[in-house]
C-alpha atoms as a PDB file:
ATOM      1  CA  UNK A   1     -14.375 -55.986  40.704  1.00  0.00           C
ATOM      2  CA  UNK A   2     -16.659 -53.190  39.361  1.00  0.00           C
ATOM      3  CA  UNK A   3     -13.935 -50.366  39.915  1.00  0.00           C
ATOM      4  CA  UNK A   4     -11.371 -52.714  37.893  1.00  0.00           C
ATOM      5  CA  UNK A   5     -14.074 -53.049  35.215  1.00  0.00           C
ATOM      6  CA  UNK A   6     -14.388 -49.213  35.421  1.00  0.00           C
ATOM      7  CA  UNK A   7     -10.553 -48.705  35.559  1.00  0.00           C
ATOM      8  CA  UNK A   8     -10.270 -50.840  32.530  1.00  0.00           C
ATOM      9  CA  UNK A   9     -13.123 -48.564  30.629  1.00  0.00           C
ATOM     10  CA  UNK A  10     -11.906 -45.546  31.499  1.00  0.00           C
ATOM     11  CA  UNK A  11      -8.301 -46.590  30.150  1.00  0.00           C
ATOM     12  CA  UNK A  12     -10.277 -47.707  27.015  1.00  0.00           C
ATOM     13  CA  UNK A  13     -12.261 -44.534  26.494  1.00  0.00           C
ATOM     14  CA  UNK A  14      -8.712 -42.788  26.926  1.00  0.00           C
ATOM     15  CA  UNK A  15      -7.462 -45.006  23.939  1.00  0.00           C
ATOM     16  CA  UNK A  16      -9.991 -44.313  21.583  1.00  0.00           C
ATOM     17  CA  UNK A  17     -11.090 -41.023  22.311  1.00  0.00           C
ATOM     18  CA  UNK A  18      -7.275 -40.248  21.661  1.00  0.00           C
ATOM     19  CA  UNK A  19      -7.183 -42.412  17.925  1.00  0.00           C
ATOM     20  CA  UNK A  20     -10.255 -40.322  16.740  1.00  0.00           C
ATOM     21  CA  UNK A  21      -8.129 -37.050  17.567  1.00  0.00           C
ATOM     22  CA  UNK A  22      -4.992 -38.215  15.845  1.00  0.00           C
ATOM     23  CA  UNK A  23      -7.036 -38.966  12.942  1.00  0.00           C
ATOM     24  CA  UNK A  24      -8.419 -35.361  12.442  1.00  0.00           C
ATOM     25  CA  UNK A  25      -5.062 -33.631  13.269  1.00  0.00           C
ATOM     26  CA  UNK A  26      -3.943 -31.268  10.578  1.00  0.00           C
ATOM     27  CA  UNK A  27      -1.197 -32.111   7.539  1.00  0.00           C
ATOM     28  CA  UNK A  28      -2.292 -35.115   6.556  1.00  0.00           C
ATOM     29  CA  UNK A  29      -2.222 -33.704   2.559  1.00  0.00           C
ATOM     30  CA  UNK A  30       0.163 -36.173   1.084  1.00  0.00           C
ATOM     31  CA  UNK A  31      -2.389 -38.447  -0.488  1.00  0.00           C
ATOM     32  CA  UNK A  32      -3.773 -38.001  -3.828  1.00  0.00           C
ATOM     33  CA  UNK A  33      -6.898 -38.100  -5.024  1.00  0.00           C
ATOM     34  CA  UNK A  34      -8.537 -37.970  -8.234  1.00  0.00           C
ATOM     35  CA  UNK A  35     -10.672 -34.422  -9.083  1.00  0.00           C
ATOM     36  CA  UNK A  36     -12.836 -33.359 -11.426  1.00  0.00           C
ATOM     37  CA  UNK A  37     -15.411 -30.882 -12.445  1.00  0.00           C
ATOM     38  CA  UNK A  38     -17.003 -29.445 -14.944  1.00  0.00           C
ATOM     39  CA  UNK A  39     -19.136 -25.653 -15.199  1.00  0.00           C
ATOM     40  CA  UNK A  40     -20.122 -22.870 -17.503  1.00  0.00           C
ATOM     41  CA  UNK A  41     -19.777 -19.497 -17.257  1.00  0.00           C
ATOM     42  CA  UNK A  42     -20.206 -16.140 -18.623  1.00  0.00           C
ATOM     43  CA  UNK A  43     -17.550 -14.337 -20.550  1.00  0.00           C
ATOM     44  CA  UNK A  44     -16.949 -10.917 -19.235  1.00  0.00           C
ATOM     45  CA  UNK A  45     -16.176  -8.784 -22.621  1.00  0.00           C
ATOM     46  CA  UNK A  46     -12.161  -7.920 -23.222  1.00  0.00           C
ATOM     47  CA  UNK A  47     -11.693  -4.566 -24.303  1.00  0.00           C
ATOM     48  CA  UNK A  48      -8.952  -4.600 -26.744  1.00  0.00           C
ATOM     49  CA  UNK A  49      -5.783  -3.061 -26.136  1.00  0.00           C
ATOM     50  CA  UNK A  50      -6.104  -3.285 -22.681  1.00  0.00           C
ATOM     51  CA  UNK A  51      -4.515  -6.046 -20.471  1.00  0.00           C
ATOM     52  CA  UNK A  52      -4.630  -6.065 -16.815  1.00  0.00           C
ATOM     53  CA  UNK A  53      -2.983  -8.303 -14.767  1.00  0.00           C
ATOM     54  CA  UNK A  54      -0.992  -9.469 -17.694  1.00  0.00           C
ATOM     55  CA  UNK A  55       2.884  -9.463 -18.785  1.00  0.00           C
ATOM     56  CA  UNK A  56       4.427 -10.414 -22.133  1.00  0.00           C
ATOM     57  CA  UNK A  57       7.363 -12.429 -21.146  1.00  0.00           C
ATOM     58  CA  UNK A  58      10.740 -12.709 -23.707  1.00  0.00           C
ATOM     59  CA  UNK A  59      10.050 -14.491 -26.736  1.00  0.00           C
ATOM     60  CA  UNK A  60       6.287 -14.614 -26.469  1.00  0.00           C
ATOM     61  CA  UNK A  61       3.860 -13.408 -28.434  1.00  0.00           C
ATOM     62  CA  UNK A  62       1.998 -10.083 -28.359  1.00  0.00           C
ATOM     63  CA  UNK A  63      -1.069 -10.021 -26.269  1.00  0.00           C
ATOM     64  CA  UNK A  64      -4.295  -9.921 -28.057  1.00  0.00           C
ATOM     65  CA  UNK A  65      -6.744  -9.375 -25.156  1.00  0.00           C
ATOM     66  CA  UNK A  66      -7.354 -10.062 -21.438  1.00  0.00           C
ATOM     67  CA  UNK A  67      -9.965 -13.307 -21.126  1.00  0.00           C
ATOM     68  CA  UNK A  68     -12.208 -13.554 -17.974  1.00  0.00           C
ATOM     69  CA  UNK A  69     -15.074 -16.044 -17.388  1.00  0.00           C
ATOM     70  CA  UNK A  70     -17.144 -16.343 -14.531  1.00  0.00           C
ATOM     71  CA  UNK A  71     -20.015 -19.005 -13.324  1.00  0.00           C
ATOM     72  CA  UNK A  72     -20.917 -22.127 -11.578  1.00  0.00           C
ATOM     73  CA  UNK A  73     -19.624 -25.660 -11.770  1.00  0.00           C
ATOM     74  CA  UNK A  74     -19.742 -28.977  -9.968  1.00  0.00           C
ATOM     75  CA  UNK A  75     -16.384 -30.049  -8.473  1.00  0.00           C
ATOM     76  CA  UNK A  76     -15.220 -33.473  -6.588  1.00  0.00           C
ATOM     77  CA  UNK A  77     -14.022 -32.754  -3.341  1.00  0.00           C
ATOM     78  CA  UNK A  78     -15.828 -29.224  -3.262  1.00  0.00           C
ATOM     79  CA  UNK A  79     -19.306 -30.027  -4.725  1.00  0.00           C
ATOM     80  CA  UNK A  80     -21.317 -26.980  -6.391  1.00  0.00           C
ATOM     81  CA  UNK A  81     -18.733 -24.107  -6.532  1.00  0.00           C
ATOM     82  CA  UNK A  82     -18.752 -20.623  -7.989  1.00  0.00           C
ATOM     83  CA  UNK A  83     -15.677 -19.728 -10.515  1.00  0.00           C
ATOM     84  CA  UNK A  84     -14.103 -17.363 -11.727  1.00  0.00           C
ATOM     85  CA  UNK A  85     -11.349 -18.071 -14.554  1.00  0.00           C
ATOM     86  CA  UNK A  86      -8.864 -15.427 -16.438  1.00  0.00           C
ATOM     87  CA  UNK A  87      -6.004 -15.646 -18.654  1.00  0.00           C
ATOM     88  CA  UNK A  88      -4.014 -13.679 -21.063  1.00  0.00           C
ATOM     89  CA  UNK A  89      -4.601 -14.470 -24.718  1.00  0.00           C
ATOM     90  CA  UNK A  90      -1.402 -14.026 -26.805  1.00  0.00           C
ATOM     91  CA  UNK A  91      -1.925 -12.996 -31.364  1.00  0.00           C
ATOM     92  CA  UNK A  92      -0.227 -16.517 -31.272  1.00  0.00           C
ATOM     93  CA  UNK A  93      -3.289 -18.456 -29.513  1.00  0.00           C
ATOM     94  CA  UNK A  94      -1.372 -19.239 -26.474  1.00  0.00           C
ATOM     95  CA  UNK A  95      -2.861 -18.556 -22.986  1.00  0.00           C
ATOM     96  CA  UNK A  96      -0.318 -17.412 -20.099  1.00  0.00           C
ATOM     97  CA  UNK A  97      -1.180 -16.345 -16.748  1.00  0.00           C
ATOM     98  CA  UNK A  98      -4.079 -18.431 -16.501  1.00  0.00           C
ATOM     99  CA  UNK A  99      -5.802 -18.257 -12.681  1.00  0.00           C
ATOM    100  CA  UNK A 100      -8.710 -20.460 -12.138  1.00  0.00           C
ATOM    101  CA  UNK A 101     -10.072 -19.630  -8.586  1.00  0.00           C
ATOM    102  CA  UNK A 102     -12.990 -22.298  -7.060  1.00  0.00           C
ATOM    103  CA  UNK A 103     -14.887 -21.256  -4.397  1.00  0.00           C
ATOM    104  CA  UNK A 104     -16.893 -23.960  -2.154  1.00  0.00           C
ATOM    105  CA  UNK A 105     -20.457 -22.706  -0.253  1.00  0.00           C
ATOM    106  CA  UNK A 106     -18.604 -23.228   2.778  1.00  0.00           C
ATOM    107  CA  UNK A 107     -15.926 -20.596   1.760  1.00  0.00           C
ATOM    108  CA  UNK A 108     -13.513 -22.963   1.081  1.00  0.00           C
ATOM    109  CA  UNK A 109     -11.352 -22.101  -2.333  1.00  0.00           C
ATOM    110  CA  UNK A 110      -9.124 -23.755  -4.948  1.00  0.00           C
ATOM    111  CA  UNK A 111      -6.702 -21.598  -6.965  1.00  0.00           C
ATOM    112  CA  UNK A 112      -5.379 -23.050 -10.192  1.00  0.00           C
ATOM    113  CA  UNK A 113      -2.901 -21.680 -12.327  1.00  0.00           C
ATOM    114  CA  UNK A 114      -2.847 -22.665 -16.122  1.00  0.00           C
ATOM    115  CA  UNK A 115      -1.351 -21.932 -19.055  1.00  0.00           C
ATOM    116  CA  UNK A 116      -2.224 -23.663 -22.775  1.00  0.00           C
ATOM    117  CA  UNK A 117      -3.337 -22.678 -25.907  1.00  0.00           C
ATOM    118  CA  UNK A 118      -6.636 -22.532 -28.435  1.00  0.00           C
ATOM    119  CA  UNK A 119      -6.515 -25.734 -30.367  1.00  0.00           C
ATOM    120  CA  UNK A 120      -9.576 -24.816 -32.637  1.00  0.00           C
ATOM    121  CA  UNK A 121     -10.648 -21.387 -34.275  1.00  0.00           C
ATOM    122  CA  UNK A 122     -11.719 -20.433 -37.723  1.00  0.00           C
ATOM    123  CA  UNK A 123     -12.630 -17.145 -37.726  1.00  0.00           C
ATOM    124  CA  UNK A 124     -16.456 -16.454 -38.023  1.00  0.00           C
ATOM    125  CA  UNK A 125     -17.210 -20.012 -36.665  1.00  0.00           C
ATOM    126  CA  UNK A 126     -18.887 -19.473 -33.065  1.00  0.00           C
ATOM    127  CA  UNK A 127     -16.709 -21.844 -31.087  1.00  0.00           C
ATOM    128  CA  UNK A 128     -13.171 -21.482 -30.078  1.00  0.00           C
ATOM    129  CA  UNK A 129     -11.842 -25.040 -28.392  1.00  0.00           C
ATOM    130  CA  UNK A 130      -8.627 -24.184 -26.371  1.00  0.00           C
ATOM    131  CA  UNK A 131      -6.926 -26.698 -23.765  1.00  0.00           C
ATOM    132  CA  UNK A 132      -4.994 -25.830 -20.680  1.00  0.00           C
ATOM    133  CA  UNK A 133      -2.666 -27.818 -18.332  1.00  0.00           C
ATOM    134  CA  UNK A 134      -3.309 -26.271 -14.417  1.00  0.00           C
ATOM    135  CA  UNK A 135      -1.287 -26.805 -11.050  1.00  0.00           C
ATOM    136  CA  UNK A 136      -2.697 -25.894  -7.429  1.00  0.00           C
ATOM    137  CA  UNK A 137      -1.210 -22.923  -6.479  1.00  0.00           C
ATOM    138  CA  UNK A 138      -2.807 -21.920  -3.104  1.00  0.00           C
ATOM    139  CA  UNK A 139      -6.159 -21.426  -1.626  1.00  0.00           C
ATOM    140  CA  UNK A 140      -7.907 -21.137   2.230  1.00  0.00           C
ATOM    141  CA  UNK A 141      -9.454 -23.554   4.189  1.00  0.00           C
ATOM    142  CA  UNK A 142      -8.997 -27.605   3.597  1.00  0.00           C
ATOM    143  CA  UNK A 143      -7.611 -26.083   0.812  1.00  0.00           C
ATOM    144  CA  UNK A 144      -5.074 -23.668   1.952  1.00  0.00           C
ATOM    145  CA  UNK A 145      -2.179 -25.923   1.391  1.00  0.00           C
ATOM    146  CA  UNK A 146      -3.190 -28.073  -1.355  1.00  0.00           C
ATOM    147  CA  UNK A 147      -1.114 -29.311  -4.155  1.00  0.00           C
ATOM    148  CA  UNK A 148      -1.603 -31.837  -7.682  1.00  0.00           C
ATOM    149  CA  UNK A 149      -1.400 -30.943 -11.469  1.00  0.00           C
ATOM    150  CA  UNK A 150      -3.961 -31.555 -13.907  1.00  0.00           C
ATOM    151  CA  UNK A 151      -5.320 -31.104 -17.529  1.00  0.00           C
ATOM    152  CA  UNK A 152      -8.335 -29.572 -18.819  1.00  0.00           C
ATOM    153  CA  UNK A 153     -10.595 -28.420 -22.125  1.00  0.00           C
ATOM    154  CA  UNK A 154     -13.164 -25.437 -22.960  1.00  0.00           C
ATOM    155  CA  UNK A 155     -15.315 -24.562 -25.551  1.00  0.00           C
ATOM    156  CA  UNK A 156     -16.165 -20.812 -25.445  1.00  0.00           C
ATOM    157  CA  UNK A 157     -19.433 -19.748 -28.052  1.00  0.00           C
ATOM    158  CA  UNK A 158     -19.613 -17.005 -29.030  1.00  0.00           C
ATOM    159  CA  UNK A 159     -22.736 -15.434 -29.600  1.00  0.00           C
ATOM    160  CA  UNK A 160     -22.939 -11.616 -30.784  1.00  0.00           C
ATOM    161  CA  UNK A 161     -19.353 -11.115 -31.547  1.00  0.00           C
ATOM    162  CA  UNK A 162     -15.693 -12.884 -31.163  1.00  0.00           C
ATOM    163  CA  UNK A 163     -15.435 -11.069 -27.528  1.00  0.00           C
ATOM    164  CA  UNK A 164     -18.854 -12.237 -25.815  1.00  0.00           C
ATOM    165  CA  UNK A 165     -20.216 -15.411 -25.177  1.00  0.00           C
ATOM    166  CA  UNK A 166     -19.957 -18.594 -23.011  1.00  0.00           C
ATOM    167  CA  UNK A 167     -17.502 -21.205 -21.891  1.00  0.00           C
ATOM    168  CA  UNK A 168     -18.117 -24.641 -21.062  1.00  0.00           C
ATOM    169  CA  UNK A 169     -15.223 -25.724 -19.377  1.00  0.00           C
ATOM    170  CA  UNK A 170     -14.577 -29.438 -17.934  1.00  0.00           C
ATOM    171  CA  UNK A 171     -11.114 -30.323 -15.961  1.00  0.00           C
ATOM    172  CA  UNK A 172      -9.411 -33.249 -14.211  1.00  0.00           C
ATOM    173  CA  UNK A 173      -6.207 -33.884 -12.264  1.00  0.00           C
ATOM    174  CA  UNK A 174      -5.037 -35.396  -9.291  1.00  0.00           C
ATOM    175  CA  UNK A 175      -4.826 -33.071  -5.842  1.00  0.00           C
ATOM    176  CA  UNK A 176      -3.719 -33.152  -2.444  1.00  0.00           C
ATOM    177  CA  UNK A 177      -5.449 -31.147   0.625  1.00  0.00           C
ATOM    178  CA  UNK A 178      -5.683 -31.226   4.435  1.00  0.00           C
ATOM    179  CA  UNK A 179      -9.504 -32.539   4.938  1.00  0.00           C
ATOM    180  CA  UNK A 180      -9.463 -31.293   7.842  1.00  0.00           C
ATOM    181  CA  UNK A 181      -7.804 -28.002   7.641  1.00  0.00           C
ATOM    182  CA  UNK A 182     -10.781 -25.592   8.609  1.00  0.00           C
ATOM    183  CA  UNK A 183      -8.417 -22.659  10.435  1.00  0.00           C
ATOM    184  CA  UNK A 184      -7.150 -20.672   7.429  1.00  0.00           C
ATOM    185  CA  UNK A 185     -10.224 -19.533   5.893  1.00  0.00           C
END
């Protein structure tokens, strides 16, 4: 009787010890879940004239300057992050080529792409409101395959001239990511 009982644990061990592996097995990014955050950063100072990274596409406007802001922010699903957001600013107020990268402590990131426009401006007045509308476009870790769309708002101050400043910057979407993705850091 006690090697049946034995048997019979050994086969049950087998059973769960197998469920708790199929639960952590990689791909399982399909479902969506809501994300947020919210941060402020530093704006690094454009220099006029000069536009790296950026492109004027047919039919847009010219480019006015090169926008880059970097700092911290609190994120669902990544918790306190570091970021680091740039875009190109058209005469027009529309932003193209908008890359929002989040990185976790762990090393995990989140890449955004984004594109919008400044909704608010007068010039002289210290605040410049723009929105943007983002979509996961890569990143490593749980991350490295992740996918969901999403809206978001800033306020950048300035505080010495129209170039330098702050951004307070708040976002939310819907994303999907592999938990339990750890190899492609």
């Amino acid at each position: 009787m006690s090697r049946m009982l034995r048997v019979l644990l050994c086969a049950l061990l087998l059973v769960v010890a197998g469920g708790s592996v199929a639960a952590a097995a990689p791909g399982q990014s399909d479902h969506m879940v809501p994300v947020k955050g919210a941060g402020v950063g530093q704006d690094v100072s454009p220099v006029p004239g000069v536009f790296p990274g950026c492109t004027q596409g047919e039919g847009e406007a010219d480019l006015l300057w090169r926008f880059t802001s970097e700092g911290a922010a609190q994120v669902s699903h990544l918790g306190r992050v570091t970021y680091q957001l740039t875009h190109c600013l058209h005469v027009d107020f529309t932003i193209t080529q908008g890359v929002l990268t989040l990185q976790a402590a762990n090393g995990d990131a989140l890449v955004l792409d984004y594109t919008g426009g400044v909704t608010q401006y007068v010039p002289g007045d210290p605040d410049a409101f723009w929105e943007m509308s983002w979509a996961a476009s890569s990143g490593t870790g749980r991350f490295a395959e992740a996918s969901g769309t999403g809206d978001g708002f800033a306020v950048t101050h300035t505080e010495t001239s129209p170039l330098e400043g702050t951004t307070e910057l708040t976002f939310n979407g819907m994303l999907a990511y592999d938990a339990s993705n750890r190899a492609a850091r």
